[in-house]
Protein backbone atom coordinates (compact mmCIF):
# COMPACT_ATOMS: atom_id res chain seq x y z
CA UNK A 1 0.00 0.00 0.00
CA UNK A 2 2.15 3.44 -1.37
CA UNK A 3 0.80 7.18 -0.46
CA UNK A 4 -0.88 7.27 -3.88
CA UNK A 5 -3.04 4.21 -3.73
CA UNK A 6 -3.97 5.35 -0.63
CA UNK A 7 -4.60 8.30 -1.52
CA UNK A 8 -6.73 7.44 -4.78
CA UNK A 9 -9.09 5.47 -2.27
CA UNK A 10 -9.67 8.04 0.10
CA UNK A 11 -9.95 10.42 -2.67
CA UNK A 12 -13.24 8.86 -3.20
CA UNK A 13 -14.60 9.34 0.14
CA UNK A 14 -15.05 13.35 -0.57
CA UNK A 15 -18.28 13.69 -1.95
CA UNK A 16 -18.50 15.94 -5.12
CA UNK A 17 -18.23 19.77 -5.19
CA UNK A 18 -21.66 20.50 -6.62
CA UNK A 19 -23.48 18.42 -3.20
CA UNK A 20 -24.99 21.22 -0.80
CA UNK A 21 -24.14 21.33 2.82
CA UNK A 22 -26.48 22.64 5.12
CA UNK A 23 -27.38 21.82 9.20
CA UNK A 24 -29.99 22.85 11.72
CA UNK A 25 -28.48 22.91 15.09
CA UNK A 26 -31.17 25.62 16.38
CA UNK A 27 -32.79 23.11 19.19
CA UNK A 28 -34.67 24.33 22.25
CA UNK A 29 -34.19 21.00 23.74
CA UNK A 30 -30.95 21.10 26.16
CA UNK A 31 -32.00 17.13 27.41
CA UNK A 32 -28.96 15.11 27.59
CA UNK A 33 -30.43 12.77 24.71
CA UNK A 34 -30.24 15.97 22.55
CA UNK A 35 -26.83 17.09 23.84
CA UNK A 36 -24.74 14.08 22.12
CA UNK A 37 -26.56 14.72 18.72
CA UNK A 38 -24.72 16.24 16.19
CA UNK A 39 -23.89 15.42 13.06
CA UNK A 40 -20.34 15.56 13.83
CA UNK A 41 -19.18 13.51 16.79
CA UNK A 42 -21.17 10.25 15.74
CA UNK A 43 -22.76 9.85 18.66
CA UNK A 44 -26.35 9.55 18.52
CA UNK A 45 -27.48 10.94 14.84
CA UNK A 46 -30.48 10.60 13.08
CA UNK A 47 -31.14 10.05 9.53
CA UNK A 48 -32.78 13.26 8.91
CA UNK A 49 -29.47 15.44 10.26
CA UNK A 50 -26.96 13.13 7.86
CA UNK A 51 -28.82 13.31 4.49
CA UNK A 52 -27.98 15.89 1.74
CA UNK A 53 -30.19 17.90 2.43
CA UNK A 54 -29.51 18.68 6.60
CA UNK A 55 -25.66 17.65 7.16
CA UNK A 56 -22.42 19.64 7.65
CA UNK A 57 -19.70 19.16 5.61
CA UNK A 58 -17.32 16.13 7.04
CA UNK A 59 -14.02 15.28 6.10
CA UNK A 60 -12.55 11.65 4.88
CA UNK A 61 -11.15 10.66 8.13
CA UNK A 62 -14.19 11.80 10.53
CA UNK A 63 -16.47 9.90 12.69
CA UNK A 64 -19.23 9.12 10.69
CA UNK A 65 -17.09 7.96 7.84
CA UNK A 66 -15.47 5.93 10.23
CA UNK A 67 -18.42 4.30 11.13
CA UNK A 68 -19.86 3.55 7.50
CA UNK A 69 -16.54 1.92 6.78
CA UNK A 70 -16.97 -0.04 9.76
CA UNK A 71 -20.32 -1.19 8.80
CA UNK A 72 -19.24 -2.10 5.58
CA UNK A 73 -16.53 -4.63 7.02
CA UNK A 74 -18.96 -5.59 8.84
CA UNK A 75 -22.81 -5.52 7.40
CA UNK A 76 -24.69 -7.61 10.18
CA UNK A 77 -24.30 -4.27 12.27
CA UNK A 78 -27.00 -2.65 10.29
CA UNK A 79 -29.31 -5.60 11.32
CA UNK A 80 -29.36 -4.41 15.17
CA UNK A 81 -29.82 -0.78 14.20
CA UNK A 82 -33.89 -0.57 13.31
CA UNK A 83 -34.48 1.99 10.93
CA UNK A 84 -35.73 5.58 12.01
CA UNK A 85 -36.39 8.52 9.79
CA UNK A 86 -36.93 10.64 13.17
CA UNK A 87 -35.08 13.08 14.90
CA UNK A 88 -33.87 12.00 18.52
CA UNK A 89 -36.48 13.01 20.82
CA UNK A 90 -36.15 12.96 24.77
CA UNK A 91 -38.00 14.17 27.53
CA UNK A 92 -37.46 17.63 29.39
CA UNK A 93 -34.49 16.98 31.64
CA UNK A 94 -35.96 16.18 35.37
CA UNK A 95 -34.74 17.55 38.67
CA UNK A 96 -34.81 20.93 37.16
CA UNK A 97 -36.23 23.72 39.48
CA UNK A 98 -38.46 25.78 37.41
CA UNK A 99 -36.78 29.00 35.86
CA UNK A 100 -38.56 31.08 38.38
CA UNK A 101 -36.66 29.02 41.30
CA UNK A 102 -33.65 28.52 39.88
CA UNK A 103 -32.18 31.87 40.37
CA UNK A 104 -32.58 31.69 44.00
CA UNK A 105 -31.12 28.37 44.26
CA UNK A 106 -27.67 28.82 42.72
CA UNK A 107 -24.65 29.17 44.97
CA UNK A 108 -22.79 32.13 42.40
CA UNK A 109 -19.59 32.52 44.99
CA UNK A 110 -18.79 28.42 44.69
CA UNK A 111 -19.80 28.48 40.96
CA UNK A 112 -16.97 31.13 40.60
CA UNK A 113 -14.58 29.32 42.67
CA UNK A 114 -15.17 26.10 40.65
CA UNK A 115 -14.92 28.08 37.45
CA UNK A 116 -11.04 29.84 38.49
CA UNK A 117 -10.40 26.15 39.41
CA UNK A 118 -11.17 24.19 37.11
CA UNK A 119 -11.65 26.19 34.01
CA UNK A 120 -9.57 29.05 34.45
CA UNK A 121 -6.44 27.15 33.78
CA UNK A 122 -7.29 26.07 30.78
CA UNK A 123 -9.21 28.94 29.33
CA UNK A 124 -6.88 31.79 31.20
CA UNK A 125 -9.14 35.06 29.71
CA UNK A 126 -10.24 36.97 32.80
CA UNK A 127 -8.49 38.69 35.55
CA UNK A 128 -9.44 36.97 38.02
CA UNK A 129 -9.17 40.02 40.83
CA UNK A 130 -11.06 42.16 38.91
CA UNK A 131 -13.66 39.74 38.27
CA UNK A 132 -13.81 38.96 42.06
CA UNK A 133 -13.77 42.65 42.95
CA UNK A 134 -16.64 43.10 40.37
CA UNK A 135 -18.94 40.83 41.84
CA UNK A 136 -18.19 41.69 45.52
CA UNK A 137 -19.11 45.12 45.59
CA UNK A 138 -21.47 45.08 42.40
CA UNK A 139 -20.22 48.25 40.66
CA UNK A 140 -20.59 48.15 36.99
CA UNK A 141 -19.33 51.04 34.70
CA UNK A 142 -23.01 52.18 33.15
CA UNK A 143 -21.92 50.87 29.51
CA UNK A 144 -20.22 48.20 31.00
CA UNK A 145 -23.62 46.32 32.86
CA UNK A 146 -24.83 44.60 29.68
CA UNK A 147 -21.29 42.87 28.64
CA UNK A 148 -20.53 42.42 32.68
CA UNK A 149 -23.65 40.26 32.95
CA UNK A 150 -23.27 38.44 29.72
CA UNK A 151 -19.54 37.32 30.74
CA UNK A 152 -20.90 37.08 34.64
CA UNK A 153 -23.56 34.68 33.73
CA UNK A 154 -20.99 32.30 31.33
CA UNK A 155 -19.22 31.81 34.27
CA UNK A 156 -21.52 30.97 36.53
CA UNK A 157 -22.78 28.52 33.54
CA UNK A 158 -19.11 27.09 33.18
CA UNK A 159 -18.76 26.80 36.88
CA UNK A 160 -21.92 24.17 36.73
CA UNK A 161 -19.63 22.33 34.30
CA UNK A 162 -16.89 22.12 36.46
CA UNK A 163 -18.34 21.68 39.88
CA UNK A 164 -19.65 18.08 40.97
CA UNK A 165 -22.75 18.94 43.28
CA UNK A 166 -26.60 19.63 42.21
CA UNK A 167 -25.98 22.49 40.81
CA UNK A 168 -24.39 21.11 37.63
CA UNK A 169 -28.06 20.81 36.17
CA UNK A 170 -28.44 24.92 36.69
CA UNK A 171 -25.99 25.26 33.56
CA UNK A 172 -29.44 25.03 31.13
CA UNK A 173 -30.92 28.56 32.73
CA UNK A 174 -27.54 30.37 33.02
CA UNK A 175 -26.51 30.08 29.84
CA UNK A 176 -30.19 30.67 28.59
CA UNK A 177 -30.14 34.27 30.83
CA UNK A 178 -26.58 35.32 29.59
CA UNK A 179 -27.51 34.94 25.89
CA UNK A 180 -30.27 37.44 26.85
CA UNK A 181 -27.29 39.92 27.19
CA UNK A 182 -25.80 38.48 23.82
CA UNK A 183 -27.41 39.46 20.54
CA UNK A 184 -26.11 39.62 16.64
CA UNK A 185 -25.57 43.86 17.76
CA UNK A 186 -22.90 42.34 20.80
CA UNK A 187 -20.91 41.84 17.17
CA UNK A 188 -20.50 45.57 16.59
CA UNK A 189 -19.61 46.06 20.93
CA UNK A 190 -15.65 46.47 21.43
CA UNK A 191 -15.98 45.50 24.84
CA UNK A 192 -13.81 42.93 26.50
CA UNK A 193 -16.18 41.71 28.75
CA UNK A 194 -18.27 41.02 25.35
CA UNK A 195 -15.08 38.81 23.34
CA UNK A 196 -14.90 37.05 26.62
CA UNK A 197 -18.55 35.95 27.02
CA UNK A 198 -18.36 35.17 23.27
CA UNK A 199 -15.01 33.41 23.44
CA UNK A 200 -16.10 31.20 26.55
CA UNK A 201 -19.74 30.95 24.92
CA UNK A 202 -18.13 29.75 21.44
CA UNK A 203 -15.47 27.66 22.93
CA UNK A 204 -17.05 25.79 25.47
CA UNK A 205 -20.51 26.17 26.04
CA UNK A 206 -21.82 25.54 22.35
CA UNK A 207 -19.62 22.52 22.35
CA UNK A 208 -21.15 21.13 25.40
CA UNK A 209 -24.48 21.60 24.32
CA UNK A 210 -22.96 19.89 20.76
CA UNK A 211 -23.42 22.63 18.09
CA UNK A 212 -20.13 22.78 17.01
CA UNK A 213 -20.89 24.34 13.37
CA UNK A 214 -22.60 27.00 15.71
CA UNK A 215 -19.55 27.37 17.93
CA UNK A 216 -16.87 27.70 14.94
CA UNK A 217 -19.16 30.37 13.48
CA UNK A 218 -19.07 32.39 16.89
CA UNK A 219 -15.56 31.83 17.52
CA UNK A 220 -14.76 33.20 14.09
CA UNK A 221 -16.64 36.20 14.53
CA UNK A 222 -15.27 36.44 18.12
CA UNK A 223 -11.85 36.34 16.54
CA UNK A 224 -12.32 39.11 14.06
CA UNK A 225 -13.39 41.22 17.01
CA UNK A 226 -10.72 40.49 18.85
CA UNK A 227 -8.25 41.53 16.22
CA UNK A 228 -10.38 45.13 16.05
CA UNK A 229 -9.59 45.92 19.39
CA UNK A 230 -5.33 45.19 18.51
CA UNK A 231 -5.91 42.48 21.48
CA UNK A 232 -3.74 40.42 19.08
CA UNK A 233 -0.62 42.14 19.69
CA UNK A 234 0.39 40.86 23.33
CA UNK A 235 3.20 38.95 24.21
CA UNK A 236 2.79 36.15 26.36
CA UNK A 237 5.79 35.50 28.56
CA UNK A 238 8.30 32.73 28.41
CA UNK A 239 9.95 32.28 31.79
CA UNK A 240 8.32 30.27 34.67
CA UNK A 241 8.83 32.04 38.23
CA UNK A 242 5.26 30.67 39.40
CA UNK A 243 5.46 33.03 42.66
CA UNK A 244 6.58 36.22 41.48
CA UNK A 245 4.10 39.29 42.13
CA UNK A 246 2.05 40.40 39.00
CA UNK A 247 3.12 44.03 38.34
CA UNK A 248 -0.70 44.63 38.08
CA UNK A 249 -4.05 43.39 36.67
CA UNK A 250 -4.14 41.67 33.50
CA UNK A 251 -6.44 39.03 31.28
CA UNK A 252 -4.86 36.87 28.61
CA UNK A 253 -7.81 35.41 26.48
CA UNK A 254 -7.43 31.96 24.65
CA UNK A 255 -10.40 30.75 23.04
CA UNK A 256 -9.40 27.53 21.85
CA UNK A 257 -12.18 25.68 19.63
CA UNK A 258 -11.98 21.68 20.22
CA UNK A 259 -14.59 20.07 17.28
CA UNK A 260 -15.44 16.67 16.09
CA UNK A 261 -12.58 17.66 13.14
CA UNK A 262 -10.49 19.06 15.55
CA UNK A 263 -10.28 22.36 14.03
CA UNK A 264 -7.92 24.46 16.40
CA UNK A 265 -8.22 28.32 16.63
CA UNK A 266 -6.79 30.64 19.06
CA UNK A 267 -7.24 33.55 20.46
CA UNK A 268 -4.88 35.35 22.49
CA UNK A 269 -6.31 38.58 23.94
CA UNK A 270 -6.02 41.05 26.99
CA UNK A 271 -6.93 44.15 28.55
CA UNK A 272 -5.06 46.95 28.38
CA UNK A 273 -4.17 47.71 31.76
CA UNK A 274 -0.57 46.38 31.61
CA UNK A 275 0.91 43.13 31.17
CA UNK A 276 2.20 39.87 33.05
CA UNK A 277 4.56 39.92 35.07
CA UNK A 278 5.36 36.81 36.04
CA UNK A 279 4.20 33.33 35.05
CA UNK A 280 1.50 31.64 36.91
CA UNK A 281 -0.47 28.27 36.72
CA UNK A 282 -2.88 29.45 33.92
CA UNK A 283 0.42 30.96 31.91
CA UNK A 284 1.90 27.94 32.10
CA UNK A 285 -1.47 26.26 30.77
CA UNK A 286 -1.61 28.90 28.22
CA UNK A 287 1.70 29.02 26.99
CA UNK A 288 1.83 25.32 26.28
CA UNK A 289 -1.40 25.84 24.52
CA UNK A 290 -0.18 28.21 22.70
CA UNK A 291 2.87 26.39 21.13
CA UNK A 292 0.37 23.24 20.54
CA UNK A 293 -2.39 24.81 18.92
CA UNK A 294 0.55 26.22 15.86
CA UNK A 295 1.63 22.63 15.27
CA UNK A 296 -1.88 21.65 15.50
CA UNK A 297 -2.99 24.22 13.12
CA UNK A 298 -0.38 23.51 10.26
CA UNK A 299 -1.55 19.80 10.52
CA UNK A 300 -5.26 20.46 10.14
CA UNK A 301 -4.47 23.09 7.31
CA UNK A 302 -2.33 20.32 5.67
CA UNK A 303 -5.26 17.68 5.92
CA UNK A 304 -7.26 19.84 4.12
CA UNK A 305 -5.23 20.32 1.07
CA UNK A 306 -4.35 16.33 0.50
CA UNK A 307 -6.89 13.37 2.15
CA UNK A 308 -3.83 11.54 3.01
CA UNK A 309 -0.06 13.62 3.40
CA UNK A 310 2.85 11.94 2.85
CA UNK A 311 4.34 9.17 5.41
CA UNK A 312 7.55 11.95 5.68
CA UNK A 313 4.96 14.38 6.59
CA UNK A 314 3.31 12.37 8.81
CA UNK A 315 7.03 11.26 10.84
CA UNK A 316 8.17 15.31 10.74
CA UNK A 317 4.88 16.25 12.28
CA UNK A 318 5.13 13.57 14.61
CA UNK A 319 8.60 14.95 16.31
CA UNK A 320 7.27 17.97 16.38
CA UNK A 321 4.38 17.07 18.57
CA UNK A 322 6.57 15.03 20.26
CA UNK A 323 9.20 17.91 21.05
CA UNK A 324 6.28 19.75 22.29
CA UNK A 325 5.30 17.51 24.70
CA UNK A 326 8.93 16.68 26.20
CA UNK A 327 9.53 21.02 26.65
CA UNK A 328 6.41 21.06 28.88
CA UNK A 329 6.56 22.61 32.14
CA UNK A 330 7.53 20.15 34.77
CA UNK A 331 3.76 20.85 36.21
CA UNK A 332 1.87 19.77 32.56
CA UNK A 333 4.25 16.40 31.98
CA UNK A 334 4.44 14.75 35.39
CA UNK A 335 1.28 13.89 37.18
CA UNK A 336 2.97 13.36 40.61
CA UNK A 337 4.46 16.88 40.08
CA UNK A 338 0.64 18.78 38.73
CA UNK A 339 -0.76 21.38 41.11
CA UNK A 340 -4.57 20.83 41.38
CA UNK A 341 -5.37 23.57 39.50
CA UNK A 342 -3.35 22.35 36.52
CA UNK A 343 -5.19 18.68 36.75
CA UNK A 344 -8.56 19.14 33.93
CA UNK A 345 -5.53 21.57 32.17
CA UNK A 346 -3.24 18.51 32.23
CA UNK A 347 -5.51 15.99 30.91
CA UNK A 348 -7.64 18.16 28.59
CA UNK A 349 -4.60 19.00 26.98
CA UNK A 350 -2.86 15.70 26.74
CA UNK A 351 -6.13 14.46 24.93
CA UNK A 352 -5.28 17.16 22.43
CA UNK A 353 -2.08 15.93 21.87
CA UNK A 354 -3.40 12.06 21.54
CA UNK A 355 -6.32 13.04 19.06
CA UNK A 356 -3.97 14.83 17.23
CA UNK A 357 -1.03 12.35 16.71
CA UNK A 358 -4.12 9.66 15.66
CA UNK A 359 -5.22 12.29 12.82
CA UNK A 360 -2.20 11.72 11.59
CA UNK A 361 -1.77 8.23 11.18
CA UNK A 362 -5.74 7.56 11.10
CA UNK A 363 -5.89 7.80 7.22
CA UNK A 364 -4.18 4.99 6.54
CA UNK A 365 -5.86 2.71 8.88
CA UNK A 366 -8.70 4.00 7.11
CA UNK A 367 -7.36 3.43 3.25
CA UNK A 368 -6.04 -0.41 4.60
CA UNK A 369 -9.72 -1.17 6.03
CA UNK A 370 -11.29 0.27 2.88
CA UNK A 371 -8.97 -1.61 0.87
CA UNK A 372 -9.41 -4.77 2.89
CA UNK A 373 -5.82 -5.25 2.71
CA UNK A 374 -4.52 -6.71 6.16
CA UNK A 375 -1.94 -4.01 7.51
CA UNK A 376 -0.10 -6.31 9.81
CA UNK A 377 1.43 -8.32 6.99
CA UNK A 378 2.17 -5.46 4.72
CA UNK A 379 6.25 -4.91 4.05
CA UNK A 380 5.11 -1.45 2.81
CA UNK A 381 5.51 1.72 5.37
CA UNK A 382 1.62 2.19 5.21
CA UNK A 383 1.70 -1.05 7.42
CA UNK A 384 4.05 0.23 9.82
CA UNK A 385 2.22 3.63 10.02
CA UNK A 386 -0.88 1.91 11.22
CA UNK A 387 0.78 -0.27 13.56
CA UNK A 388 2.04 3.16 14.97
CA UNK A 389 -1.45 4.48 14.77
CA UNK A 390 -2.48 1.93 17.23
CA UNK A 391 0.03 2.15 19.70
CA UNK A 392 -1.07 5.74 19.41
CA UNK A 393 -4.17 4.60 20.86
CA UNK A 394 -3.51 2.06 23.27
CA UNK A 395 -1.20 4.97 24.95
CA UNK A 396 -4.03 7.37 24.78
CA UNK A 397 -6.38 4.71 26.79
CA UNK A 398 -3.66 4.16 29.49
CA UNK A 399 -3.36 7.95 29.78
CA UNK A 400 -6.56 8.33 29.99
CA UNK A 401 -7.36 5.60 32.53
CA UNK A 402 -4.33 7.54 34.94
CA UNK A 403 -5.54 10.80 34.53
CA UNK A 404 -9.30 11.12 34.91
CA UNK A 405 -10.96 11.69 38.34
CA UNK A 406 -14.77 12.33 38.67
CA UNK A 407 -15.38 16.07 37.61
CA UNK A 408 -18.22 16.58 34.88
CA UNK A 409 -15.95 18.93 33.04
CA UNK A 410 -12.86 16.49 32.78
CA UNK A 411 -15.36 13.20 31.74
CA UNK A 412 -17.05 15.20 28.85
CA UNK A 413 -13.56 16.02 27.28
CA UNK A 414 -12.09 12.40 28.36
CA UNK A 415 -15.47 10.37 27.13
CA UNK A 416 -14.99 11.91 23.93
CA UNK A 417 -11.28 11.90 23.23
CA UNK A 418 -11.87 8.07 24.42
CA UNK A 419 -15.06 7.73 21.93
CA UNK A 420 -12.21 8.12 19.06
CA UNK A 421 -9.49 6.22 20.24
CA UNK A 422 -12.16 3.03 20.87
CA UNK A 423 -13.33 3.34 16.91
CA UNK A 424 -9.52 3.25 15.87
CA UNK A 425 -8.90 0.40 17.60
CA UNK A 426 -12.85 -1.37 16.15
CA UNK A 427 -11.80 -0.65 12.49
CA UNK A 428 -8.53 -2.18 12.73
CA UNK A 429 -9.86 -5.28 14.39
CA UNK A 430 -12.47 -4.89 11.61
CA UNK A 431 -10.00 -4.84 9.21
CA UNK A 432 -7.49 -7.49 10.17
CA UNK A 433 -8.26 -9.54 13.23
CA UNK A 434 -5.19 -10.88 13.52
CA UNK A 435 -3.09 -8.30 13.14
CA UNK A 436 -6.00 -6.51 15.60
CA UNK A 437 -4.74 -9.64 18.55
CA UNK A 438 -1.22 -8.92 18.27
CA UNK A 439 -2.10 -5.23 19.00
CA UNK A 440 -3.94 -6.15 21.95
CA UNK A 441 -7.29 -4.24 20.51
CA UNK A 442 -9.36 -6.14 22.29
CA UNK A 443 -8.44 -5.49 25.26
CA UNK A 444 -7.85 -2.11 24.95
CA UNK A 445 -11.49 -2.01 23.83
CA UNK A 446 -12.57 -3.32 27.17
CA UNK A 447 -10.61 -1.23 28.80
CA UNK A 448 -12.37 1.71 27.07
CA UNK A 449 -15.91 0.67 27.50
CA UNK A 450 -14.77 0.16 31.81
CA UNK A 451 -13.27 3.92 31.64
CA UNK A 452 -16.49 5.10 30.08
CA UNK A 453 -18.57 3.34 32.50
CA UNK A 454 -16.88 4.68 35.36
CA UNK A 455 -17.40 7.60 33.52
CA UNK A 456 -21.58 7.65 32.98
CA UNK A 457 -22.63 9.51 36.02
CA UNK A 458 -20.85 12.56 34.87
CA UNK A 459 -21.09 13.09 31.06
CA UNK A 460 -24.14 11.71 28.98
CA UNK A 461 -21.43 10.96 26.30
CA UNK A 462 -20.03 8.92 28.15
CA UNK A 463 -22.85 6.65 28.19
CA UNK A 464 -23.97 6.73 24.26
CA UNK A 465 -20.28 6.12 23.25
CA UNK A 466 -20.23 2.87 25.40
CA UNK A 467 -23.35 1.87 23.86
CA UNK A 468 -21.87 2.48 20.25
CA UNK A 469 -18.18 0.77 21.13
CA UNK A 470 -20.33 -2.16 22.66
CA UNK A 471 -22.54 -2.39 20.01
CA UNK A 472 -19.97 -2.45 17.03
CA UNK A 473 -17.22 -4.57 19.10
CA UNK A 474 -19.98 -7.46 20.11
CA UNK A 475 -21.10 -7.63 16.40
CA UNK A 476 -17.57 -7.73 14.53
CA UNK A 477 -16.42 -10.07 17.36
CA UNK A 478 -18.86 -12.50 16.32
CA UNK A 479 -19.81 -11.15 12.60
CA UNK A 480 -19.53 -15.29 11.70
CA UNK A 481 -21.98 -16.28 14.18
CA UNK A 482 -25.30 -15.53 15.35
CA UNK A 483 -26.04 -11.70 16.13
CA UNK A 484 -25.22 -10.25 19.37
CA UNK A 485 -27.75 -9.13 21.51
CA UNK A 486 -27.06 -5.95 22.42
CA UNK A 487 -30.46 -3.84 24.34
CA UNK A 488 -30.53 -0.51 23.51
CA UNK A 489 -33.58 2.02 24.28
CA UNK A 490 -35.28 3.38 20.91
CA UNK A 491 -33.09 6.40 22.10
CA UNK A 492 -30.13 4.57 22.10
CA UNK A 493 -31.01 2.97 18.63
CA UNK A 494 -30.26 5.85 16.85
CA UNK A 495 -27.02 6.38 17.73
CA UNK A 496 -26.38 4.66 14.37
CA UNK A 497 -28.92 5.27 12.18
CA UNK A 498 -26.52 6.98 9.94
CA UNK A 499 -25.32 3.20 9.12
CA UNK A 500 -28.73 2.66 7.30
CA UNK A 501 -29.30 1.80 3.82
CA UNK A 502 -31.67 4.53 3.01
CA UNK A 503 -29.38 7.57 4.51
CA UNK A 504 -26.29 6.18 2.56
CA UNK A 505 -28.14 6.18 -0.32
CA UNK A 506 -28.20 9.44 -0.38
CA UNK A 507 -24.83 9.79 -1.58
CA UNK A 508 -24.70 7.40 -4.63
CA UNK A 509 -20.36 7.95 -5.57
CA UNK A 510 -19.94 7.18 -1.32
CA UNK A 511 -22.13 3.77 -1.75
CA UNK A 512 -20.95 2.98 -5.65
CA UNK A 513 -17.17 3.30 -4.00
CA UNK A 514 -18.20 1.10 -0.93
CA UNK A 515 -19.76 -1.58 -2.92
CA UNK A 516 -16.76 -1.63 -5.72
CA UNK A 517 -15.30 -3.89 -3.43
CA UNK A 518 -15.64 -7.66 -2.80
């Protein structure tokens, strides 16, 4: 298998210029049923959101794709997948005070705390002092209330992601009441407070609720603000002397914008007060960010131009990601060493990195499946790259399994970061079982669905990717003997309706390539 027969194949994965791409994600329904249902991340789709007529645009080496591929290896799947042509539908979230209680019921001082804990290092976009002072003594420039409340209220609503207590469910009305602050005019606002609401709103928030399409669109706009303020021009600070003084208040801003694609942009902003001083735990967080989300960028702009870059490519990018990682701050690269504010920034991060090195080799995992050419025999260096592929994964499960720790924020990152690395390891036992026992897939598999298990009582995801990773490694595991008997909910059931006959026949070149082979 050379670069350009694997390239040829997944040449014909693109579907052709002329097709339209258009999506809905406007949904009033915030259920958790609804909140793993994009078109994107594979979880639970319906038919209707993957045909022509209501689907994003999805590159050769995404989820879905994926998925079809594995279904085609393996056709008895589509036999435990009953046909829908509905939309997922779920009840109204329960244990949800009505709006008109909620208010009263939410603890704002421990929602802040939890948000400078958790999220802060990661996301390092506010001053933190003047946020506090802010919301201590309540006073709001006059043209500053509007923006103040919109950022205020994202907080609060990230803080519910990152705490682990009852009030985790208040996230649905307090990102509801700071999008009453937000509106298409907060576009033409130069206020900081207003690029921060939208940076945490399109970073985070619209991801959670799964409308990435949404959140790109957001972030891009958010961007172009940014850059008509000059917040574009600060320098972020190299050195690391964690307990120096700050010389005085400052905010960097990083929206970074994880997706099902793993399109990376980045935003580095602040206020114009002055600038760091020294280099705490979120600049340390940020700075490592910083340098990953460049390498990160090149390889996604790369993917876009070829469906499969060259193995030299592939190798050069690799060191580079691998340089990056061994120049982290003692604090981001050992555990034992990580401050507890740097933990979700440790492990969010480090799923970055493990997603990211899989794109890379991915394709050709992909072209060998499609191919049905067994990659464990193959003398060719397509063979060896997917044999790296998978020890790419197998590292990202044990990582993984040593990092996580029950926070809701942490376990909706981890669950899907861990949703990928499980379908890597399916399609290659798909694709050459034996090869597939050597690499211990099996077991990694296992060791997956356990993680996401433990996982379930924090992230929704977490549950619908078991039930997919169960579902497709119970049927290829015994694809020569009677059906597994998997039970899944009508709910559940959809999770792979885009496997069905009647939504890939919607694309006739994606089915006429899938059926030219034997």
């Amino acid at each position: 298998m050379t670069d350009d027969q694997s390239e040829d194949g997944l040449q014909d994965l693109e579907p052709p210029p002329e097709r339209d791409f258009t999506w809905d994600e406007v949904s009033g329904d915030d259920s958790d049923v609804s909140r793993v249902a994009d078109d994107i991340n594979g979880l639970a789709v319906s038919l209707d959101s993957l045909n022509s007529h209501n689907a994003s645009y999805l590159g050769f080496s995404s989820v879905p794709t994926i998925l079809r591929v594995i279904a085609h290896l393996s056709p008895r799947i589509r036999q435990v997948v009953p046909p829908s042509l509905e939309t997922l539908k779920s009840p109204v979230p329960t244990g949800e005070s009505p709006e008109s209680n909620v208010s009263a019921d939410i603890d704002e001082l421990s929602l802040i705390n939890a948000y400078f804990l958790h999220v802060h290092p990661i996301t390092p976009m506010i001053d933190e002092a003047d946020f506090r002072r802010r919301f201590a003594d309540g006073e709001v420039p006059e043209n500053s209330k509007t923006p103040w409340l919109a950022l205020f209220n994202m907080v609060l609503t990230m803080g519910c992601f990152a705490e682990d207590n009852s009030q985790f469910s208040k996230h649905h009305f307090l990102y509801k009441r700071a999008l009453s602050y937000l509106s298409m005019s907060s576009f033409g606002s130069g206020h900081i407070y207003t690029v921060q609401a939208l940076a945490l709103y399109g970073g985070w928030v619209l991801h959670y609720l799964n409308k990435p399409n949404t959140a790109c669109a957001v972030m891009g706009a958010t961007l172009r603000m940014a850059i008509a303020m000059g917040l574009h021009r600060v320098q972020i600070p190299r050195h690391y002397p964690v307990n120096a003084q700050s010389s005085g208040h400052s905010s960097i801003v990083r929206g970074y914008v994880p997706g099902g694609a793993y399109s990376v942009s980045t935003l580095v902003l602040t206020s114009s007060t002055s600038s760091l001083a020294s280099m705490d735990y979120g600049t340390i967080s940020l700075t490592a960010n910083e340098q990953f989300c460049k390498i990160a960028t090149r390889i996604q702009e790369r993917l876009v131009e070829t469906p499969l870059i060259t193995s030299n490519e592939i190798q050069d990018f690799d060191e580079e990601l691998l340089k990056w990682k061994g120049s982290l701050h003692v604090f981001l690269s050992d555990a034992q060493h990580c401050p507890p504010h740097l933990r979700v920034a440790r492990a969010v991060l480090l799923c970055r990195f493990m997603t990211t090195r899989l794109i890379l080799y991915r394709p050709y995992l992909l072209s060998a499946a499609i191919h049905q050419k067994p990659w464990s025999n193959a003398p060719q260096l397509g063979g060896a790259l997917v044999v790296k592929c998978l020890e790419i994964a197998r590292a990202g499960v044990d990582t993984i399994g040593s990092d996580w720790f029950p926070n809701h924020m942490l376990c909706w990152n981890h669950a899907w970061h861990l949703f990928q690395i499980s379908l890597v390891l399916i399609l290659a036992l798909a694709s050459d079982a034996n090869g597939a026992e050597s690499a211990l897939c099996t077991e990694y598999i296992t060791k997956s669905m356990d993680l996401l298990a433990q996982m379930e009582p924090f992230d929704a995801g977490a549950t619908r990717g078991r039930l997919v990773i169960q579902l497709l490694h119970e049927n290829i595991r015994h694809r020569d003997d009677s059906m597994a008997n998997i039970n899944l909910d009508a709910s559940s059931s959809l999770v792979l309706d885009l496997l069905d006959e009647e939504m890939m026949g919607t694309d006739a070149e994606w089915v006429n390539f899938l059926c030219g082979y034997n």
